[in-house]
C-alpha atoms as a PDB file:
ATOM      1  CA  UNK A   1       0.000   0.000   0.000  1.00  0.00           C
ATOM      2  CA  UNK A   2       2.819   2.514   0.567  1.00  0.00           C
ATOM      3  CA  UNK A   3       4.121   2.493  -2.900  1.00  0.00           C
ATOM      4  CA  UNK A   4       0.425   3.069  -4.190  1.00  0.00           C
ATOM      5  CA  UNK A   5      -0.571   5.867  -1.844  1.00  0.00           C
ATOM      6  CA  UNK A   6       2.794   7.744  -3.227  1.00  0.00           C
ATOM      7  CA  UNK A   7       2.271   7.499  -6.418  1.00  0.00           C
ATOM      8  CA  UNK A   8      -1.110   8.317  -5.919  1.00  0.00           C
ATOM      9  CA  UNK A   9       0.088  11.279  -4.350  1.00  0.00           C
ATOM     10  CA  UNK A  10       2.403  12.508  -6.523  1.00  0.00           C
ATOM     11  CA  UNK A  11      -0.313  11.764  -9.404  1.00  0.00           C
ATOM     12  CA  UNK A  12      -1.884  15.159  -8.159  1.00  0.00           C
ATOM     13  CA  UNK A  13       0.933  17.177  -8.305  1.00  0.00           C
ATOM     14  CA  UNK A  14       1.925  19.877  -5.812  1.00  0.00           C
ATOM     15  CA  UNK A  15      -1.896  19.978  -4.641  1.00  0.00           C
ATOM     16  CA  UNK A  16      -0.821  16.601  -3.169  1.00  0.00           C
ATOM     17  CA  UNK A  17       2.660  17.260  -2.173  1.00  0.00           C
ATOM     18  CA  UNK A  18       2.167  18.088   1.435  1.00  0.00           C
ATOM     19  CA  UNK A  19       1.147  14.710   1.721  1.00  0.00           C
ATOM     20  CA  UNK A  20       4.052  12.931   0.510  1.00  0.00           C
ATOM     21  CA  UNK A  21       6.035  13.676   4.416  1.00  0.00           C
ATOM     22  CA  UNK A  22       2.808  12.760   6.233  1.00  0.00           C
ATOM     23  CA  UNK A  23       1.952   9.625   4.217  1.00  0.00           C
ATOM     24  CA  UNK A  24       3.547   8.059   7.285  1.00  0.00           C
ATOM     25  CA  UNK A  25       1.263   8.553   9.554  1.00  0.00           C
ATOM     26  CA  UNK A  26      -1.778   8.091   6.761  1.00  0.00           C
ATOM     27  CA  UNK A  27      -0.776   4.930   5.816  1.00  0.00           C
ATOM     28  CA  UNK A  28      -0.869   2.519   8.814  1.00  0.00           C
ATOM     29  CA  UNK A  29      -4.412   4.108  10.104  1.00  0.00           C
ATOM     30  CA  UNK A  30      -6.236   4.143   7.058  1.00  0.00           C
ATOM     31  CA  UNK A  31      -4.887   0.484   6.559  1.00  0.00           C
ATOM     32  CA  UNK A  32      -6.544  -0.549   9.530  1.00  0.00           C
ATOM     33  CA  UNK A  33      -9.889   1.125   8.845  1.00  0.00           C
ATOM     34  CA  UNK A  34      -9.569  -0.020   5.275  1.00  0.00           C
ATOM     35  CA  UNK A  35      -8.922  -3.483   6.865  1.00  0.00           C
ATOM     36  CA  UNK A  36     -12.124  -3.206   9.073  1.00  0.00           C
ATOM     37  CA  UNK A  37     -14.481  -2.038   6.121  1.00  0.00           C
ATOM     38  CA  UNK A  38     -12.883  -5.571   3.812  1.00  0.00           C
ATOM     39  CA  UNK A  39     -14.041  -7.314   7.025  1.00  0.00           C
ATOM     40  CA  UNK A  40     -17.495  -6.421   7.027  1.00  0.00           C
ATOM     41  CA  UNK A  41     -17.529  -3.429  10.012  1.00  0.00           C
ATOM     42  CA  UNK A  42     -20.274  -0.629   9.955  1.00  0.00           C
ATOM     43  CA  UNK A  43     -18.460   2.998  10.115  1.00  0.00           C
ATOM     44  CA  UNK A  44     -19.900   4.926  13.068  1.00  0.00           C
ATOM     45  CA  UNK A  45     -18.775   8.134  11.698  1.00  0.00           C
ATOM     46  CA  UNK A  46     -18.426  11.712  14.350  1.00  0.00           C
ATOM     47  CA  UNK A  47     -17.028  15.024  13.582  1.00  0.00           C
ATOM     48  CA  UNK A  48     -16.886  18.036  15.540  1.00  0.00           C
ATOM     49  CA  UNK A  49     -19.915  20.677  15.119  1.00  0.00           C
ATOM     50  CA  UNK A  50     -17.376  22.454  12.454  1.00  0.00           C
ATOM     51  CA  UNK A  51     -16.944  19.664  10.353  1.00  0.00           C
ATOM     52  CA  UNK A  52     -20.646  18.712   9.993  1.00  0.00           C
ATOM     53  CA  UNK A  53     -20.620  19.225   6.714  1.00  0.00           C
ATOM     54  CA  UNK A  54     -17.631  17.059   6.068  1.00  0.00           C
ATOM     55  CA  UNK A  55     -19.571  14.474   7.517  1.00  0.00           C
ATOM     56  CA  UNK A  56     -22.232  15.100   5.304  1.00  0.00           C
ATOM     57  CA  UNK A  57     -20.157  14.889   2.427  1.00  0.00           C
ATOM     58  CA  UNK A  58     -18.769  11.456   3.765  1.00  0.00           C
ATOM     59  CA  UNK A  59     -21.770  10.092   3.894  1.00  0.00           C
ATOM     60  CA  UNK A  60     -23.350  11.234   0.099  1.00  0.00           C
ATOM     61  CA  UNK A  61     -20.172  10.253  -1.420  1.00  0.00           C
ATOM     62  CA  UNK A  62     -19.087   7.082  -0.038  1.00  0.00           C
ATOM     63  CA  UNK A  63     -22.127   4.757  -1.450  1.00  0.00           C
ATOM     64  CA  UNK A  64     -22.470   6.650  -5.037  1.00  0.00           C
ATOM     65  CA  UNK A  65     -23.712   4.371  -7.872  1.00  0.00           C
ATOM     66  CA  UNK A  66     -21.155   5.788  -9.993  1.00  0.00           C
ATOM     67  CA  UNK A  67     -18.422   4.271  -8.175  1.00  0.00           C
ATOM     68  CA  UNK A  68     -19.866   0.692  -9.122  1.00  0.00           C
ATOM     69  CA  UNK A  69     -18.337  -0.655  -6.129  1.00  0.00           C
ATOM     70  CA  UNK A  70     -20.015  -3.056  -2.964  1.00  0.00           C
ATOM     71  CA  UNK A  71     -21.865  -0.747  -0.636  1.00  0.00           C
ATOM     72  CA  UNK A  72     -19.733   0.067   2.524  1.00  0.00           C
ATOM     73  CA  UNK A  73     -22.088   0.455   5.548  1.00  0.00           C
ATOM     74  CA  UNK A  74     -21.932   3.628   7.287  1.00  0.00           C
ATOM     75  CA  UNK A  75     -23.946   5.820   9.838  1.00  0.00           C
ATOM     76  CA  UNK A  76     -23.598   9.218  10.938  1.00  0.00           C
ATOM     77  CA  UNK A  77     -23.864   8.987  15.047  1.00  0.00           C
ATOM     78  CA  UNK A  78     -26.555  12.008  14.980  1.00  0.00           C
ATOM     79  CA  UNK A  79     -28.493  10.054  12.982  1.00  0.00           C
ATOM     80  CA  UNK A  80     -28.199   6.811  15.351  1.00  0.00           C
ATOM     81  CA  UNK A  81     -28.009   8.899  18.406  1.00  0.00           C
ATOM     82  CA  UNK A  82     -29.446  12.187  17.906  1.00  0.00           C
ATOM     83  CA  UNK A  83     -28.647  13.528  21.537  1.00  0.00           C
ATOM     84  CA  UNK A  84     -25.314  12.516  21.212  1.00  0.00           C
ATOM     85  CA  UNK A  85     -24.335  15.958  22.241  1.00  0.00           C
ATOM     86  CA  UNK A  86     -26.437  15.965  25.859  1.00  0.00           C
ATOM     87  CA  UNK A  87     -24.227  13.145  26.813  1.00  0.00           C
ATOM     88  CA  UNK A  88     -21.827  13.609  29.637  1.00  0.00           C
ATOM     89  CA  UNK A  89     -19.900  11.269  31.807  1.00  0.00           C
ATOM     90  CA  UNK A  90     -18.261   8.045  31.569  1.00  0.00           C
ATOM     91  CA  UNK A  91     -21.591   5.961  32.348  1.00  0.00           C
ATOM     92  CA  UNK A  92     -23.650   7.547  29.173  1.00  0.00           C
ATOM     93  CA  UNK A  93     -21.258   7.254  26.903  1.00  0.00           C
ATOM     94  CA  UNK A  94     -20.666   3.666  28.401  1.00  0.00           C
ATOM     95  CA  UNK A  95     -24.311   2.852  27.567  1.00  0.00           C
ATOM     96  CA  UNK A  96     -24.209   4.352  23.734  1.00  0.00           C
ATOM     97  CA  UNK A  97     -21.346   2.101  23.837  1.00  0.00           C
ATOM     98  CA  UNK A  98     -23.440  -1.094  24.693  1.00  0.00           C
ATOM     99  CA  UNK A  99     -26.521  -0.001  22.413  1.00  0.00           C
ATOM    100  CA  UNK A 100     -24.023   0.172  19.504  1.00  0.00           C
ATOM    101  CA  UNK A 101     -22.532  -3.298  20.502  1.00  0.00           C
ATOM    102  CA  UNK A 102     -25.980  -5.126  20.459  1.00  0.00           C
ATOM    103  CA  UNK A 103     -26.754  -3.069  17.524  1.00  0.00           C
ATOM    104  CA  UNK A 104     -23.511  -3.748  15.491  1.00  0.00           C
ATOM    105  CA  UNK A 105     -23.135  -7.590  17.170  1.00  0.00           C
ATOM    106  CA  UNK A 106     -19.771  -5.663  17.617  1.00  0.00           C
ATOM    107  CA  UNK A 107     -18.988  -5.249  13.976  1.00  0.00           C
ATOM    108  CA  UNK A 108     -18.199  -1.360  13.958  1.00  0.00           C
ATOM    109  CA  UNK A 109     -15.496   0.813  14.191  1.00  0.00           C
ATOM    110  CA  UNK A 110     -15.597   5.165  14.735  1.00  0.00           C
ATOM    111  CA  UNK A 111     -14.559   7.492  12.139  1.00  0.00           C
ATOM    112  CA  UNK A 112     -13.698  10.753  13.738  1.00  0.00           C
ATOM    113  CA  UNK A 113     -12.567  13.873  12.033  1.00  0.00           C
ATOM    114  CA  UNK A 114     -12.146  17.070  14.405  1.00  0.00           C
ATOM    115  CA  UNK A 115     -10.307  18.500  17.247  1.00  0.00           C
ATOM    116  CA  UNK A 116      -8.861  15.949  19.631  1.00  0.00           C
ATOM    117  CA  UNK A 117     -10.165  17.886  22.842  1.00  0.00           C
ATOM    118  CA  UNK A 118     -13.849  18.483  21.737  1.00  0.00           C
ATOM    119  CA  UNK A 119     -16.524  16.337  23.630  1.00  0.00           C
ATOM    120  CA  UNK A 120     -17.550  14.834  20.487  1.00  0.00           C
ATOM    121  CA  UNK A 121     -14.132  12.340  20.068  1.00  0.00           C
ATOM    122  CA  UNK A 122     -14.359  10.918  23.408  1.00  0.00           C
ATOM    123  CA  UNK A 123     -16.161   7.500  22.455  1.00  0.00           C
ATOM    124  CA  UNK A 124     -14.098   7.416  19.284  1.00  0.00           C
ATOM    125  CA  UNK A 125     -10.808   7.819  21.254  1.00  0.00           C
ATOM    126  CA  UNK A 126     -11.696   5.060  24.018  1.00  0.00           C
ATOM    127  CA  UNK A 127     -11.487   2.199  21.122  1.00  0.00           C
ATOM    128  CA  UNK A 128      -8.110   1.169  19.838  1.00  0.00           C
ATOM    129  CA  UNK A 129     -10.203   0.341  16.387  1.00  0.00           C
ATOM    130  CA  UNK A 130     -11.169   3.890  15.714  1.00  0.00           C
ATOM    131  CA  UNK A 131      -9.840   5.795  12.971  1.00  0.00           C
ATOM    132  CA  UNK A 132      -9.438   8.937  13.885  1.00  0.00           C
ATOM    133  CA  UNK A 133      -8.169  12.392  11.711  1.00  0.00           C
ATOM    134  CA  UNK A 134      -7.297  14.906  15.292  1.00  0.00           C
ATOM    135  CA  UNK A 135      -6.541  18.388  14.470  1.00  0.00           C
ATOM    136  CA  UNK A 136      -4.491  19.614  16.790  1.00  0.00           C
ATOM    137  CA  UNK A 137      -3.191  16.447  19.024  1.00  0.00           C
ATOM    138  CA  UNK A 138      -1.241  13.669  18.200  1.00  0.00           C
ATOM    139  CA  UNK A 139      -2.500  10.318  18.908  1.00  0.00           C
ATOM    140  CA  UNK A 140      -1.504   6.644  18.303  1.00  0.00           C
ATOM    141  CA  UNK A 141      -2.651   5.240  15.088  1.00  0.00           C
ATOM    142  CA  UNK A 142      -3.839   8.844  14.190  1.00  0.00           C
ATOM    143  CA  UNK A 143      -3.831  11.614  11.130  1.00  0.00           C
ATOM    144  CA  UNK A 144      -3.107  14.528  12.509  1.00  0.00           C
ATOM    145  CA  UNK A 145      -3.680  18.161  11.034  1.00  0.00           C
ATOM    146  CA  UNK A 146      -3.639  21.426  11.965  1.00  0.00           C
ATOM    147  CA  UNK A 147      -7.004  23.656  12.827  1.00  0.00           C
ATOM    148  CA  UNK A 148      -5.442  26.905  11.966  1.00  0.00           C
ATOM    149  CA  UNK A 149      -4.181  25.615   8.858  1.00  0.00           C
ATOM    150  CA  UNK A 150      -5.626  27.680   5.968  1.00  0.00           C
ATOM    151  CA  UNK A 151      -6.611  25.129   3.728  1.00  0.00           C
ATOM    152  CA  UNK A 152      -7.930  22.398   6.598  1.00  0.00           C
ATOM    153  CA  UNK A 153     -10.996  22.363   4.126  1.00  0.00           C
ATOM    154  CA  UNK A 154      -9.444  21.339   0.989  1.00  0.00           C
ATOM    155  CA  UNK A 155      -7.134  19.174   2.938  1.00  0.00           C
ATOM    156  CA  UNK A 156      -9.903  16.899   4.394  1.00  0.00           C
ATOM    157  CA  UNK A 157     -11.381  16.854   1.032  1.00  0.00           C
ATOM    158  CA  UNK A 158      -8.332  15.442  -0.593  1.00  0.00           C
ATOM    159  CA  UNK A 159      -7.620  13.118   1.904  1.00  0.00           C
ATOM    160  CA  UNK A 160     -11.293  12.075   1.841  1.00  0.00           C
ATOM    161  CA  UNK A 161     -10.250  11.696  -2.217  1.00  0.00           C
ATOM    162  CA  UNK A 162      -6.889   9.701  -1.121  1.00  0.00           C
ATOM    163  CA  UNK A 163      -8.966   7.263   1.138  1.00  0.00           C
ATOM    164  CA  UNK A 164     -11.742   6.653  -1.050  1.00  0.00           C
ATOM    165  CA  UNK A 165      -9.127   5.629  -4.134  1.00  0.00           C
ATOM    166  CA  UNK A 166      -7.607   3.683  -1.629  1.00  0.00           C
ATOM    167  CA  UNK A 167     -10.913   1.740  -0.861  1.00  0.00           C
ATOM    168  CA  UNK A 168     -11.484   1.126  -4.636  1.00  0.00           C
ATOM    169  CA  UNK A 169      -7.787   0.021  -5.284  1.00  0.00           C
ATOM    170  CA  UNK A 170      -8.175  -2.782  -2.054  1.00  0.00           C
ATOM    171  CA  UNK A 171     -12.057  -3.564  -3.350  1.00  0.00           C
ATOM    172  CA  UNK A 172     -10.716  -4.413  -7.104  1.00  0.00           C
ATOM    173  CA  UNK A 173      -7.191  -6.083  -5.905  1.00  0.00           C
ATOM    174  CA  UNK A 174      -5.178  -2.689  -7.261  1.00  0.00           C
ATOM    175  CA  UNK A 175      -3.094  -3.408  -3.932  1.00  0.00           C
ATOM    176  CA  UNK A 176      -2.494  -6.462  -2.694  1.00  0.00           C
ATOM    177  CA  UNK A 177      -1.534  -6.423   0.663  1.00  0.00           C
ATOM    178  CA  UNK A 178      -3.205  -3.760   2.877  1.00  0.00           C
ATOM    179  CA  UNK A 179      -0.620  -3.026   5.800  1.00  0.00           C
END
């Protein structure tokens, strides 16, 4: 997979070329989410409140027809839980936990994209599965980028581009070995 994301990367040009020193970091978490999806996991996907709309956009693009690809499961956790955000404490987040298990049968894994110390990441950051993009905080077996970064927007949309190529090139055997 590494010589495939890089060439993938450099495919774009200098849009892309920020990328090429970070791929590091990109390739090992997205291999394990990537790995999850192949295995037959629902994505529980969060963002903060200022990346709603990247969520949105997740979740209209990832199942297009156009693609012509098998449908990955996925679920925005307002739509499973809409008072997600009245949550607090250990103990309620503890029993969203357990409604997604018996849900799921345990076949899920969080997708979070936002800031590492907003409310919203804690049930994604208690699971070692999670895939998680933190702006601002460095994490094991996380992408990290940087809020104040001017173009955080076009950023998550190419990586967003970079994962869903990805996800085609494992789906249609373009890369053979995933890790």
């Amino acid at each position: 997979m590494q010589n495939w994301t890089l060439d993938t990367i450099r495919k774009d040009g200098a849009s892309m070329s920020w990328m090429e020193e970070t791929r590091f970091t990109w390739i090992p978490a997205t291999s394990l989410a990537i790995e999850q999806i192949i295995n037959g996991k629902t994505i529980v996907l969060i963002t903060d409140h200022e990346r709603t709309w990247f969520s949105n956009y997740i979740i209209s693009s990832l199942n297009k027809v156009k693609l012509n690809r098998p449908m990955i499961p996925i679920a925005a956790i307002d739509t499973i839980y809409p008072h997600y955000d009245l949550m607090s404490g250990a103990e309620s987040i503890d029993m969203l936990d357990s409604m997604l298990e018996m849900s799921y049968s345990s076949q899920y894994f969080f997708w979070y994209v936002g800031k590492g110390d907003d409310k919203r990441a804690d049930l994604a950051k208690r699971s070692d599965s999670s895939y998680l993009w933190l702006l601002d905080e460095d994490a094991p077996n996380a992408f990290t980028l940087r809020s104040y970064d001017p173009l955080l927007d076009i950023q998550l949309l190419q990586l967003y581009r970079l994962f869903d190529l990805t996800l085609s090139a494992v789906l249609f055997g373009e890369i053979d070995e995933i890790s």
